[in-house]
C-alpha atoms as a PDB file:
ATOM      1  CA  UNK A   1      -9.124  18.244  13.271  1.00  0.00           C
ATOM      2  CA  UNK A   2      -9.330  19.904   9.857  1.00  0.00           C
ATOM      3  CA  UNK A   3     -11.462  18.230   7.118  1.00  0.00           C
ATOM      4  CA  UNK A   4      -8.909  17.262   4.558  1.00  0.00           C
ATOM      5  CA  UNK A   5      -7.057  14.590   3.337  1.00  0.00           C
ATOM      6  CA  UNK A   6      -3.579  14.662   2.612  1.00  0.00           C
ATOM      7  CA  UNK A   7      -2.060  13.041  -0.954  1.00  0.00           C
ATOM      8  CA  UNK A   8       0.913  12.117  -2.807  1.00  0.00           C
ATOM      9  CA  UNK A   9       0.947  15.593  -5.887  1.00  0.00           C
ATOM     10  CA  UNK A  10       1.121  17.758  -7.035  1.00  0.00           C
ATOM     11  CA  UNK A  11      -2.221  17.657  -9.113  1.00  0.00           C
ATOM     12  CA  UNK A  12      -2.981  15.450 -11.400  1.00  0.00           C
ATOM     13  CA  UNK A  13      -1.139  11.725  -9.813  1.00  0.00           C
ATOM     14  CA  UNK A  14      -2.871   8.396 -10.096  1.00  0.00           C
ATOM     15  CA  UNK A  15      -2.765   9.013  -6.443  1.00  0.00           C
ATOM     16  CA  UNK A  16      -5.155  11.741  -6.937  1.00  0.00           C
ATOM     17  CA  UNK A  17      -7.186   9.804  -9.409  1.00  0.00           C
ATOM     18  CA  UNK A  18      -7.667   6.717  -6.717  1.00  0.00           C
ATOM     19  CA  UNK A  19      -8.353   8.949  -3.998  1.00  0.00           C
ATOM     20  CA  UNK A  20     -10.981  10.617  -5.715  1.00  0.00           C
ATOM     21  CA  UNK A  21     -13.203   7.520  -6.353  1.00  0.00           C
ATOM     22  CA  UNK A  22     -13.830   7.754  -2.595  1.00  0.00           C
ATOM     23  CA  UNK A  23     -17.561   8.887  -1.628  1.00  0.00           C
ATOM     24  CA  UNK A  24     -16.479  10.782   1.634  1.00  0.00           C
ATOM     25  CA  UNK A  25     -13.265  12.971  -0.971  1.00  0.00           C
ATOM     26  CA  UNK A  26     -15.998  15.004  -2.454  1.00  0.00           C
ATOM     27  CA  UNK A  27     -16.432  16.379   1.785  1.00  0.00           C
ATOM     28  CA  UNK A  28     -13.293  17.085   2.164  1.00  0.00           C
ATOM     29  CA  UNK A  29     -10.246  19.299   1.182  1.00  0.00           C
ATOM     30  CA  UNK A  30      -8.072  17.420  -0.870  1.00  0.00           C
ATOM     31  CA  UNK A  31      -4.411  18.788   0.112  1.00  0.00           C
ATOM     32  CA  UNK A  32      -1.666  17.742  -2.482  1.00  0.00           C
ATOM     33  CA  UNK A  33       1.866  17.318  -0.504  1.00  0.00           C
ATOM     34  CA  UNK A  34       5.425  16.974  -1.915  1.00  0.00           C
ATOM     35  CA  UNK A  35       6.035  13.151  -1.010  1.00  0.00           C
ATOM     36  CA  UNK A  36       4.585  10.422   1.181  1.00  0.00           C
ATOM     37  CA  UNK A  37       6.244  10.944   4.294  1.00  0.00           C
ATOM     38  CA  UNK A  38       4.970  14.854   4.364  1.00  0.00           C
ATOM     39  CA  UNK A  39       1.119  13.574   3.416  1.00  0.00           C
ATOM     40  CA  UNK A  40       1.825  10.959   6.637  1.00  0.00           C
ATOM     41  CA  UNK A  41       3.678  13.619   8.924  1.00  0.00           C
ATOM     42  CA  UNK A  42       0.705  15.819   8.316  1.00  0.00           C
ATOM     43  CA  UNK A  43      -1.556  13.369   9.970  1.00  0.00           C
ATOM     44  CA  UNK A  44       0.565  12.781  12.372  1.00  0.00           C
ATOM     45  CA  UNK A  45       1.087  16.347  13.295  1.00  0.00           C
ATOM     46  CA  UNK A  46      -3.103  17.122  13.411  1.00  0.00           C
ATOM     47  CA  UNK A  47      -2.843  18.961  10.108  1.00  0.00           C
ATOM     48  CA  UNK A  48      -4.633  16.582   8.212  1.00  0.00           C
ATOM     49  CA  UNK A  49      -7.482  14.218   9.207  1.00  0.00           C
ATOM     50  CA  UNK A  50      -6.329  11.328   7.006  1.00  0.00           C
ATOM     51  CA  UNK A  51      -3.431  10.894   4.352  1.00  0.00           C
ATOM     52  CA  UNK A  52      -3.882   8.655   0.783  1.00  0.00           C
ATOM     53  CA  UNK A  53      -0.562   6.899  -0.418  1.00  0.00           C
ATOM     54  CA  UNK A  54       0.726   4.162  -2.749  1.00  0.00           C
ATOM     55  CA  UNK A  55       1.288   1.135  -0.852  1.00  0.00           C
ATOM     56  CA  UNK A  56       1.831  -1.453  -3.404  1.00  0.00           C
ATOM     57  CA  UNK A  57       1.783  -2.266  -6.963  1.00  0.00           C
ATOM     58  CA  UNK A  58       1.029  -5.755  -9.203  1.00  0.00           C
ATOM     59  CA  UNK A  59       4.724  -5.106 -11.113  1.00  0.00           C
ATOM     60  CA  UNK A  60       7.201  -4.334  -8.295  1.00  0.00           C
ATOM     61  CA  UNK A  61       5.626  -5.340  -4.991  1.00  0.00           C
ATOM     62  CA  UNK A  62       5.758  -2.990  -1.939  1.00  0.00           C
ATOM     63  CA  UNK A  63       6.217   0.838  -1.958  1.00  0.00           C
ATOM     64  CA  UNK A  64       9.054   0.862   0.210  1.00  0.00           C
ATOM     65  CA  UNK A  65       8.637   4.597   1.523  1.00  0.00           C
ATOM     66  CA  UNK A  66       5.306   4.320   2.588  1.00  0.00           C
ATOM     67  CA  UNK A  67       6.194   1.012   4.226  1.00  0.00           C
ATOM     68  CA  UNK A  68       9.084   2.461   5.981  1.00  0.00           C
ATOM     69  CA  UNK A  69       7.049   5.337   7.062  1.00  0.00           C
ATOM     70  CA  UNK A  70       4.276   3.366   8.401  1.00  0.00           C
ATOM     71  CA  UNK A  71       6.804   1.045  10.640  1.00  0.00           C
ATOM     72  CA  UNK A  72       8.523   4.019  11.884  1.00  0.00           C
ATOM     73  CA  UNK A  73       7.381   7.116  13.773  1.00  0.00           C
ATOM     74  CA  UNK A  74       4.065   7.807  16.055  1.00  0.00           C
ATOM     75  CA  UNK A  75       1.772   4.849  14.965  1.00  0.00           C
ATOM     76  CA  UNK A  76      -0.712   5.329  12.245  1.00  0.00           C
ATOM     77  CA  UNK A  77      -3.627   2.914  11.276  1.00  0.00           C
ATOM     78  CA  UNK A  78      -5.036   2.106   7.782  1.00  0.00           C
ATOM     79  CA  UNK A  79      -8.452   2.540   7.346  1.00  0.00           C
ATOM     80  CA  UNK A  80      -9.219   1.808   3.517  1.00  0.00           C
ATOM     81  CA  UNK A  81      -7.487   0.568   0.307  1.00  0.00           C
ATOM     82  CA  UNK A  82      -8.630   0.959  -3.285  1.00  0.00           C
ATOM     83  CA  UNK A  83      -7.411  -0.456  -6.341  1.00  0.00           C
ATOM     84  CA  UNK A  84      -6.371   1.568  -9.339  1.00  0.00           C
ATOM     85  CA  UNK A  85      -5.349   0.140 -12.877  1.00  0.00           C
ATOM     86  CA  UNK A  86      -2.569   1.654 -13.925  1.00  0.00           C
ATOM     87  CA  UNK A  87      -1.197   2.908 -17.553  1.00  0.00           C
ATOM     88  CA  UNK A  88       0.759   5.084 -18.445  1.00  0.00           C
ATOM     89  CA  UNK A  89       1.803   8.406 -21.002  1.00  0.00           C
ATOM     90  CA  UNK A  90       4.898   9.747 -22.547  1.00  0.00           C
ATOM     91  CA  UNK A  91       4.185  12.976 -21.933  1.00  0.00           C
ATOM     92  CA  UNK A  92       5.758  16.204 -23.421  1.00  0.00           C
ATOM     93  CA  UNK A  93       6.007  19.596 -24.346  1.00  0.00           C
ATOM     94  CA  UNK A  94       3.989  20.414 -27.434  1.00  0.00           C
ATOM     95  CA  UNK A  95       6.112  19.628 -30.955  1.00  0.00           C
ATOM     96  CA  UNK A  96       8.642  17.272 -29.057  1.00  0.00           C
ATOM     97  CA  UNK A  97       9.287  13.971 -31.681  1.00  0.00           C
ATOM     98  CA  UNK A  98      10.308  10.633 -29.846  1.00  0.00           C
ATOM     99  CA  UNK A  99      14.028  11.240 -31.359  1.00  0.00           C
ATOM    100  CA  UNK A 100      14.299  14.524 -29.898  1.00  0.00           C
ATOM    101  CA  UNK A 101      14.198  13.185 -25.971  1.00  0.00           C
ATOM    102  CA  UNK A 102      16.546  12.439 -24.096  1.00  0.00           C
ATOM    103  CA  UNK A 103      15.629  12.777 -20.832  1.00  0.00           C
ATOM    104  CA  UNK A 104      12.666  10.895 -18.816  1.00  0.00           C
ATOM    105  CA  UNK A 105      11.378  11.317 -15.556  1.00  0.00           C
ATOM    106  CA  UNK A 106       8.543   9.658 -13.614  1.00  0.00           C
ATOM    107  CA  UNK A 107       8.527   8.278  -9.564  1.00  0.00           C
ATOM    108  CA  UNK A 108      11.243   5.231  -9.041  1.00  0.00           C
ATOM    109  CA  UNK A 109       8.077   3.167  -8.779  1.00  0.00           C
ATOM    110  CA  UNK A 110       6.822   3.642 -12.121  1.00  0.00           C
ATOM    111  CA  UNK A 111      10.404   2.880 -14.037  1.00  0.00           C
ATOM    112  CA  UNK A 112       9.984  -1.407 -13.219  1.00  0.00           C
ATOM    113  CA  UNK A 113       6.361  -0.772 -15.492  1.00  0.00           C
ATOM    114  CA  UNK A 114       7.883   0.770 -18.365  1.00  0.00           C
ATOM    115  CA  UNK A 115      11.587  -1.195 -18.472  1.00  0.00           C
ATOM    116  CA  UNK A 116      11.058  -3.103 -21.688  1.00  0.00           C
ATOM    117  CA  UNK A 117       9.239  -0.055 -23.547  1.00  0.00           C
ATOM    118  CA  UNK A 118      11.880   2.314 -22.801  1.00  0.00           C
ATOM    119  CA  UNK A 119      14.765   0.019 -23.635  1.00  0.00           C
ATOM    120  CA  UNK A 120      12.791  -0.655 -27.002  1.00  0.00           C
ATOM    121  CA  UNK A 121      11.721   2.743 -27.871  1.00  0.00           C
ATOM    122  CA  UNK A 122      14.070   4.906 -25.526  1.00  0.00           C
ATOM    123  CA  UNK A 123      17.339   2.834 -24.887  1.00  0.00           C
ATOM    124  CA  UNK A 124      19.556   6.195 -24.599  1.00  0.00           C
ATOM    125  CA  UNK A 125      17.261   7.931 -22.898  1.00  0.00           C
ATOM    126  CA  UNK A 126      18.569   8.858 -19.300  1.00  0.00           C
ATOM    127  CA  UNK A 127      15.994   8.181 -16.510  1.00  0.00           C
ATOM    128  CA  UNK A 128      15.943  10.698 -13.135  1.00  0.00           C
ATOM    129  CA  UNK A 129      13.407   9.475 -10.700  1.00  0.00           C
ATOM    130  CA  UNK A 130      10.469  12.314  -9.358  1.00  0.00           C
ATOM    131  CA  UNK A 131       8.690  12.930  -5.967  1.00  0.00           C
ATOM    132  CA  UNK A 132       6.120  11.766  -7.969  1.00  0.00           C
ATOM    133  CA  UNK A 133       4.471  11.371 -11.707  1.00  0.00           C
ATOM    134  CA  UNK A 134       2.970  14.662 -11.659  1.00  0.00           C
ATOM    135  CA  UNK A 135       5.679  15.762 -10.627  1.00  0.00           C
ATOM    136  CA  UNK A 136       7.913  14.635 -13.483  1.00  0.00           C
ATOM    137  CA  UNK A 137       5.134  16.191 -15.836  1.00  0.00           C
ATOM    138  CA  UNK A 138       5.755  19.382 -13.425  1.00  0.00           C
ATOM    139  CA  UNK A 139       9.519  18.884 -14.607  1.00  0.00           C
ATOM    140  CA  UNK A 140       8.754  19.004 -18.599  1.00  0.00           C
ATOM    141  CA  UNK A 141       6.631  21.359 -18.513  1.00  0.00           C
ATOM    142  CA  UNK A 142       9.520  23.668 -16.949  1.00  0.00           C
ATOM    143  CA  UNK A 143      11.847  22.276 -19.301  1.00  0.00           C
ATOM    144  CA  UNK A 144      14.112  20.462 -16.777  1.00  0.00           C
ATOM    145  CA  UNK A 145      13.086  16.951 -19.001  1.00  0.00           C
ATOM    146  CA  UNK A 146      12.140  15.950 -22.278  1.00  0.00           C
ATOM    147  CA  UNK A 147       9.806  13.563 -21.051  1.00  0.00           C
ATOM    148  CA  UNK A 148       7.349  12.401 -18.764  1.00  0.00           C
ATOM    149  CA  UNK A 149       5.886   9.096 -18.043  1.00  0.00           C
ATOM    150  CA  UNK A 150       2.338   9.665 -16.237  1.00  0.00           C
ATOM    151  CA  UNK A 151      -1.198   9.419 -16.619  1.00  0.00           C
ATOM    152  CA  UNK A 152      -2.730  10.525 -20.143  1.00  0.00           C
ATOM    153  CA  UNK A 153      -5.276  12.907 -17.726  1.00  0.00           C
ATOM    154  CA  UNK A 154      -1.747  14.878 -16.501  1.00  0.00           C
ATOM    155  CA  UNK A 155      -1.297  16.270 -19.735  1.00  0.00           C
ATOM    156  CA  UNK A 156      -4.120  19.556 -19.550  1.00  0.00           C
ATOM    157  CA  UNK A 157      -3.179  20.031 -16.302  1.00  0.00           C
ATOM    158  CA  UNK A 158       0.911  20.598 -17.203  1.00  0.00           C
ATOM    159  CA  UNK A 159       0.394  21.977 -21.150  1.00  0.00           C
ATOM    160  CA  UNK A 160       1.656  18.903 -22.150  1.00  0.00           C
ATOM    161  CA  UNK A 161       0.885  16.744 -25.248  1.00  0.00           C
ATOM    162  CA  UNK A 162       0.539  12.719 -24.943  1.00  0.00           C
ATOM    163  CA  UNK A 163       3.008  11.693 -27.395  1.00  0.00           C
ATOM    164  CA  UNK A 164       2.411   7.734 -26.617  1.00  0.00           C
ATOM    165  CA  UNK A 165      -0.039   6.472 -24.916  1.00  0.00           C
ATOM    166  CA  UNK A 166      -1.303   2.883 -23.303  1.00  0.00           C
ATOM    167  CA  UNK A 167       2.218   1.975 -22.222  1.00  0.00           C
ATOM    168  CA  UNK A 168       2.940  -0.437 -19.913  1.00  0.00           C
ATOM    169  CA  UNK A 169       5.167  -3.896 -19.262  1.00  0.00           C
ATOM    170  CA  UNK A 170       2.666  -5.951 -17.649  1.00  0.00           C
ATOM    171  CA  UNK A 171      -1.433  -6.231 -18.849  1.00  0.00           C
ATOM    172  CA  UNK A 172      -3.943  -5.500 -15.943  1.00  0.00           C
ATOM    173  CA  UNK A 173      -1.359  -4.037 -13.961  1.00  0.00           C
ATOM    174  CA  UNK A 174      -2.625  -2.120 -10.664  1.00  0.00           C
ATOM    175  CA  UNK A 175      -1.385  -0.050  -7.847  1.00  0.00           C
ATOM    176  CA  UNK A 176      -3.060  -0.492  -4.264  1.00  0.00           C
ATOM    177  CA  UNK A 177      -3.773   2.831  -2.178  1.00  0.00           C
ATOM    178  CA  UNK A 178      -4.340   3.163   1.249  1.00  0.00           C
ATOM    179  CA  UNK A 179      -6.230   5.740   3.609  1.00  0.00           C
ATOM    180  CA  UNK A 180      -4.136   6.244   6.277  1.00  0.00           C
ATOM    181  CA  UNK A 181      -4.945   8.095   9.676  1.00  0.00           C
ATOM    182  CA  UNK A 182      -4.499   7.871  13.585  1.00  0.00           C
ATOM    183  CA  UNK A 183      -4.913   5.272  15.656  1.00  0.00           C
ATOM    184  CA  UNK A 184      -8.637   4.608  16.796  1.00  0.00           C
ATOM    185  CA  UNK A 185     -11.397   1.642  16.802  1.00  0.00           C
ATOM    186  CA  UNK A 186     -10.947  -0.226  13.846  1.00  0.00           C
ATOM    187  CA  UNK A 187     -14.471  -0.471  11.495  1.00  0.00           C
ATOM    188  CA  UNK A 188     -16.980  -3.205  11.986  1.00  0.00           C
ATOM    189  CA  UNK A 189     -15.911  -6.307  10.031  1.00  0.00           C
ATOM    190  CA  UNK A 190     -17.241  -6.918   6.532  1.00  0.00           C
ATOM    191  CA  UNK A 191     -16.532 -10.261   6.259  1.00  0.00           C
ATOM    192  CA  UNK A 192     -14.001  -9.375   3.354  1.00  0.00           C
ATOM    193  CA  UNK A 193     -11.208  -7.775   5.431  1.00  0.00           C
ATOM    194  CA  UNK A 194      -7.487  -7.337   5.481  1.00  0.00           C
ATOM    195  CA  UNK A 195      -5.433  -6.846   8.740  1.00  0.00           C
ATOM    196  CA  UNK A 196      -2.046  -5.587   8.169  1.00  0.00           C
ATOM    197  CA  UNK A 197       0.832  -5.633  10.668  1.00  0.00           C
ATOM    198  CA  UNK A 198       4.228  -5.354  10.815  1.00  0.00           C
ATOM    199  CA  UNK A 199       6.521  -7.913  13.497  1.00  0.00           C
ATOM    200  CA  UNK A 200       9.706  -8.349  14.496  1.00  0.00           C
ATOM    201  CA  UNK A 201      12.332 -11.524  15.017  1.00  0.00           C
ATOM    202  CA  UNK A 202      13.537 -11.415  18.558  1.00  0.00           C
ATOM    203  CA  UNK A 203      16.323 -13.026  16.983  1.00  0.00           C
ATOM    204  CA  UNK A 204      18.277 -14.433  13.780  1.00  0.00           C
ATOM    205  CA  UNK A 205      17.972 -19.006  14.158  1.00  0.00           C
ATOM    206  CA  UNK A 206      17.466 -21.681  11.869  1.00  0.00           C
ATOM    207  CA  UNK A 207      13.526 -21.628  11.161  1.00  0.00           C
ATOM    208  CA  UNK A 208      12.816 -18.008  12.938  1.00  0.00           C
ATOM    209  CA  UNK A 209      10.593 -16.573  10.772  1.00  0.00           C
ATOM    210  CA  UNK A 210       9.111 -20.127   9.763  1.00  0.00           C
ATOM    211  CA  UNK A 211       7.851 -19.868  13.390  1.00  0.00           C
ATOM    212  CA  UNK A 212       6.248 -16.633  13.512  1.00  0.00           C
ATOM    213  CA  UNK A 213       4.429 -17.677   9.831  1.00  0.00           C
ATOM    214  CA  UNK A 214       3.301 -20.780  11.500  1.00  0.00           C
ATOM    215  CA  UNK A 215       1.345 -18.604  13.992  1.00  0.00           C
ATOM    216  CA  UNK A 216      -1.087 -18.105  10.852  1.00  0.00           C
ATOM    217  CA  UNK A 217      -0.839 -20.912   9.475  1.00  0.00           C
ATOM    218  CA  UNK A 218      -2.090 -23.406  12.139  1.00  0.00           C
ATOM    219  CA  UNK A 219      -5.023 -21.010  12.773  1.00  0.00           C
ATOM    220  CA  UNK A 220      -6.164 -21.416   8.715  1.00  0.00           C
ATOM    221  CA  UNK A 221      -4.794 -17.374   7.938  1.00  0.00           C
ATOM    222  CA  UNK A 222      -3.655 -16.582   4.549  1.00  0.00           C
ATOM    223  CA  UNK A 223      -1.157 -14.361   3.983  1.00  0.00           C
ATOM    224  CA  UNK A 224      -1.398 -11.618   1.509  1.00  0.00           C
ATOM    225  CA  UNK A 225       1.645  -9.693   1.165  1.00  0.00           C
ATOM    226  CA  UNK A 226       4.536 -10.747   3.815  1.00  0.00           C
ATOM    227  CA  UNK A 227       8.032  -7.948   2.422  1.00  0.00           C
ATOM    228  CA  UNK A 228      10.745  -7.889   4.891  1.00  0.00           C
ATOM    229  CA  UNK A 229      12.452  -4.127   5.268  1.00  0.00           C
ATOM    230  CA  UNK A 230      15.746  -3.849   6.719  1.00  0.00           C
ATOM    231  CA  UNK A 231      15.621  -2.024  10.964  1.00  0.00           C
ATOM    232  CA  UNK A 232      18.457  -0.375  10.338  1.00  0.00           C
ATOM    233  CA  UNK A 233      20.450  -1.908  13.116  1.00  0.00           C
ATOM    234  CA  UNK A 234      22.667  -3.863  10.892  1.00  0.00           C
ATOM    235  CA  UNK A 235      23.005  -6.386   8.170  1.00  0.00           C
ATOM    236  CA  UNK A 236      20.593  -9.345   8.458  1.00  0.00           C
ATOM    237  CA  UNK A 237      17.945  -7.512  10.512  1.00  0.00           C
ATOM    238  CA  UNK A 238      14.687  -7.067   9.510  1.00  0.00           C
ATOM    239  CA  UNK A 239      11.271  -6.671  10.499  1.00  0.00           C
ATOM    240  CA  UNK A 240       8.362  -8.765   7.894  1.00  0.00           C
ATOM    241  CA  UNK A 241       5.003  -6.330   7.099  1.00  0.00           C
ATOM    242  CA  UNK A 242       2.401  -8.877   6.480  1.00  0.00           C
ATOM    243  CA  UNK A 243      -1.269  -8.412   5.138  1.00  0.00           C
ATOM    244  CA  UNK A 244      -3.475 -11.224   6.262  1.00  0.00           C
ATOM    245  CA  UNK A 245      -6.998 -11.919   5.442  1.00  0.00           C
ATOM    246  CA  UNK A 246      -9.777 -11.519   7.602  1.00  0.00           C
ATOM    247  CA  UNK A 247     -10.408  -9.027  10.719  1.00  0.00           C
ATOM    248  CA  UNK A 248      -8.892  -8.342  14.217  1.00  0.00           C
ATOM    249  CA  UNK A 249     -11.669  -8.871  15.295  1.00  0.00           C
ATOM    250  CA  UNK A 250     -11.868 -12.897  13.665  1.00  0.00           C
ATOM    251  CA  UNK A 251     -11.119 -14.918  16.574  1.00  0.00           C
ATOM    252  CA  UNK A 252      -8.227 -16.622  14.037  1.00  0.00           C
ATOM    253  CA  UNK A 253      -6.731 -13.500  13.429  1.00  0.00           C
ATOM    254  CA  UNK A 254      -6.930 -12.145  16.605  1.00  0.00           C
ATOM    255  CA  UNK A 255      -5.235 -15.705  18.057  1.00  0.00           C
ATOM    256  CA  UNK A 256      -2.576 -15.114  15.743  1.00  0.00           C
ATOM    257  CA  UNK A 257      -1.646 -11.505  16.686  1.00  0.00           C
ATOM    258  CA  UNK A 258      -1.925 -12.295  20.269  1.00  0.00           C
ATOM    259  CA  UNK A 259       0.792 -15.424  19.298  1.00  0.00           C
ATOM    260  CA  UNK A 260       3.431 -13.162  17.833  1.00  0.00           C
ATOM    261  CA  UNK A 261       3.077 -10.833  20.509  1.00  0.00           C
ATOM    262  CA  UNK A 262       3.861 -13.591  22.988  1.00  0.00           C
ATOM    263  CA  UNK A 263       7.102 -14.143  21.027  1.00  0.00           C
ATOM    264  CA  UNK A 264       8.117 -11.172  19.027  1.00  0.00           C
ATOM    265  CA  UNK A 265       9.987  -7.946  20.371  1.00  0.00           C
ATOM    266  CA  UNK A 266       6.852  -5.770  18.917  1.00  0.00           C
ATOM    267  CA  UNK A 267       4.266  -5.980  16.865  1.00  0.00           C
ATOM    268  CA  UNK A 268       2.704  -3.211  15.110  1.00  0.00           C
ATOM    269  CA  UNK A 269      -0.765  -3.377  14.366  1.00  0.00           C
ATOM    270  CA  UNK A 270      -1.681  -1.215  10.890  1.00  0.00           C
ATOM    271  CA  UNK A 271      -5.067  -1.743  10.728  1.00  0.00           C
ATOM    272  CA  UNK A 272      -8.164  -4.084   9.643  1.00  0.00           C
ATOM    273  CA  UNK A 273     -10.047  -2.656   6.980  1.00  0.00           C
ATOM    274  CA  UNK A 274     -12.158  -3.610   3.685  1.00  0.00           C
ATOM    275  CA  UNK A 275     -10.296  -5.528   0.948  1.00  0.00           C
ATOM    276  CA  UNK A 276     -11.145  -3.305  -1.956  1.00  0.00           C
ATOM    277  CA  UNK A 277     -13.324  -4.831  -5.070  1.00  0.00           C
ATOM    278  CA  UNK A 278     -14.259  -8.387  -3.354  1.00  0.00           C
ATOM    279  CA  UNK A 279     -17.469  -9.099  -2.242  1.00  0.00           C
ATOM    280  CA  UNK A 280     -18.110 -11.225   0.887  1.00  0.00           C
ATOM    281  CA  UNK A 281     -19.841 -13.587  -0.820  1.00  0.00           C
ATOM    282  CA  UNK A 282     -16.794 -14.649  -2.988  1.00  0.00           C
ATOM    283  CA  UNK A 283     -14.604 -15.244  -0.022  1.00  0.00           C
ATOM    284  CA  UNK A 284     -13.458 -18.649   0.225  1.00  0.00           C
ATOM    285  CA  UNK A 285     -14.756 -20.668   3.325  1.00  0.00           C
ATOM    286  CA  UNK A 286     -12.171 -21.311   5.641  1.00  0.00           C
ATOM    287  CA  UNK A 287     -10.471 -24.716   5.591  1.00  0.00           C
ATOM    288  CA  UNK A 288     -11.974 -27.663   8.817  1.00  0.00           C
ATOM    289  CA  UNK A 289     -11.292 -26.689  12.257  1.00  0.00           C
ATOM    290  CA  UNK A 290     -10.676 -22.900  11.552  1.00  0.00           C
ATOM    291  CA  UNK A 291     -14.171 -21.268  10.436  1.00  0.00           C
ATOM    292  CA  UNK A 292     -15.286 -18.636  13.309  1.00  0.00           C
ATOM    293  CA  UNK A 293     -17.801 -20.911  14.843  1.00  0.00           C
ATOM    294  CA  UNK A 294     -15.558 -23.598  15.380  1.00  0.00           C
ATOM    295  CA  UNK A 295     -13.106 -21.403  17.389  1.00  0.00           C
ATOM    296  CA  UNK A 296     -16.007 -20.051  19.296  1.00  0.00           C
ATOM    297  CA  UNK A 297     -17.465 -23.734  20.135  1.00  0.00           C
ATOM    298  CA  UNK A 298     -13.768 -24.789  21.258  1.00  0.00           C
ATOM    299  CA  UNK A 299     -13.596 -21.748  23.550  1.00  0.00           C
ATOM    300  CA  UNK A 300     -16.726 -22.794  25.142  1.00  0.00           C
ATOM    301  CA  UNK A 301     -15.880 -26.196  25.403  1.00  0.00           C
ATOM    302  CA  UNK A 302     -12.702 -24.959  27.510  1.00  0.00           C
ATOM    303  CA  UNK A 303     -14.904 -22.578  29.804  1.00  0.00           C
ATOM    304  CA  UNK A 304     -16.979 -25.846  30.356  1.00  0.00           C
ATOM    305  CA  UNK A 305     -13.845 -28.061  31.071  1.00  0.00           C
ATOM    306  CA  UNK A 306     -12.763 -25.253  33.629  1.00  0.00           C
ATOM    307  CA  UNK A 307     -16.135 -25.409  35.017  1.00  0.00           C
ATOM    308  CA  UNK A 308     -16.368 -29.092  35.528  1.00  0.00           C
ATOM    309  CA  UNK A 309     -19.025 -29.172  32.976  1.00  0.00           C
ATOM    310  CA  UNK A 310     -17.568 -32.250  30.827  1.00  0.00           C
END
């Protein structure tokens, strides 16, 4: 399989920028592609050995394409995530004034981090969504927009000039990446790990997806992220991605992925991997009844019972 990773570009996207503070992207061919289901399908096809997308970000929740992607199609796992602060540039074409543009581009994601500015600074301007931000930058530098929202770095790599910078709704505001490739072994646990999946209702009742949650819940699981996305087989039915902490591998987690799958349709397992910028130290102990050892001692305790060792 070739040594490259796949990524949401053109050159010159915060996607780029994340990706890059990854030890093992300095090994491989970096391969910009048009949007995130081509960096995905590239994987899945054996082009690529892994692909880096937006997942998720602090202002507007889930990236619904790469969710979408991930719960349809040949199965792909995630392997890593990182964590990327995120501000943004108006960026133009050298000698443009702020009451000369017009038109703005950026991706539909970044548009919910910018609302307030662009009503305040902007409010004729006429937004058109991009494949991506670099790509919008692409766009001005062609003369298709007036304006650009993307990172400050974009602006060497297009000819543009950064005619604002620093702009954004929300303070501390980050977007989550993940490194996405086939199926296989999931890594060793860290003892700071996310497991992501993605379930489905076998069917619409009072309290159904109250009953898949409590498959967590009773085991002492926190949820992380739980977005429903619609299956496309009609109003009202959805499928629920969920990111829970700890590893497949925990025997809480792994009790609660075996529960679901004893009562949902399918499950789709996306992956257990390192929660990016916590240390294991700083993760909280897990409430009476649910830490590792105790499920471990109760599982024994069984094996004795069906013995007849009381």
């Amino acid at each position: 399989m070739p040594a490259s990773y796949a990524y949401l570009g053109p050159e010159g996207t915060f996607t780029e920028v994340a990706l890059r503070t990854l030890p093992e992207a300095a090994t491989r061919e970096l391969v910009p592609m048009v949007s995130v289901p081509a960096a995905l399908d590239a994987v899945r096809a054996g082009e690529a050995e892994a692909a880096f997308v937006p997942i998720e970000n602090s202002v507007e929740g889930g990236i619904t394409t790469t969710l979408d992607e991930l719960v349809a199609g040949d199965p792909l796992m995630i392997y890593r995530e990182v964590l990327l602060s995120i501000t943004f540039a108006l960026l133009v074409r050298p000698g443009t004034k702020l009451s000369e543009i017009k038109t703005v581009t950026a991706h539909p994601a970044a548009q919910p981090q910018v609302r307030n500015w662009l009503r305040h600074n902007l409010p004729d301007a006429v937004w058109e969504s991009a494949a991506s931000n670099a790509d919008g930058a692409r766009l001005v530098q062609e003369g298709r927009y007036d304006a650009a929202f993307a990172g400050e770095f974009a602006a060497s790599r297009y000819g543009l000039q950064a005619l604002e910078t620093g702009i954004h709704d929300a303070e501390n505001a980050q977007t989550r990446f993940v490194l996405v490739g086939r199926p296989a072994r999931p890594a060793a646990p860290t003892g700071a790990d996310k497991t992501s999946v993605v379930i489905w209702q076998r069917d619409d009742h009072p309290g159904a997806l109250l009953e898949l949650l409590q498959e967590f819940a009773v085991r002492g699981v926190n949820l992380m992220l739980l977005q429903s996305r619609p299956t496309g087989e009609g109003i009202g039915n959805y499928c629920f991605a969920i990111d829970a902490e700890g590893h497949i591998s925990d025997r809480r987690v792994g009790e609660a992925l075996m529960g679901l799958k004893r009562v949902c349709p399918q499950v789709r397992f996306l992956g257990s991997y390192p929660r990016a910028g916590v240390d294991p130290k700083d993760v909280r102990t897990p409430r009476a009844g649910t830490s590792e050892s105790e499920f471990v001692a109760a599982s024994d305790w069984l094996a004795r019972c069906q013995d007849g060792r009381f």
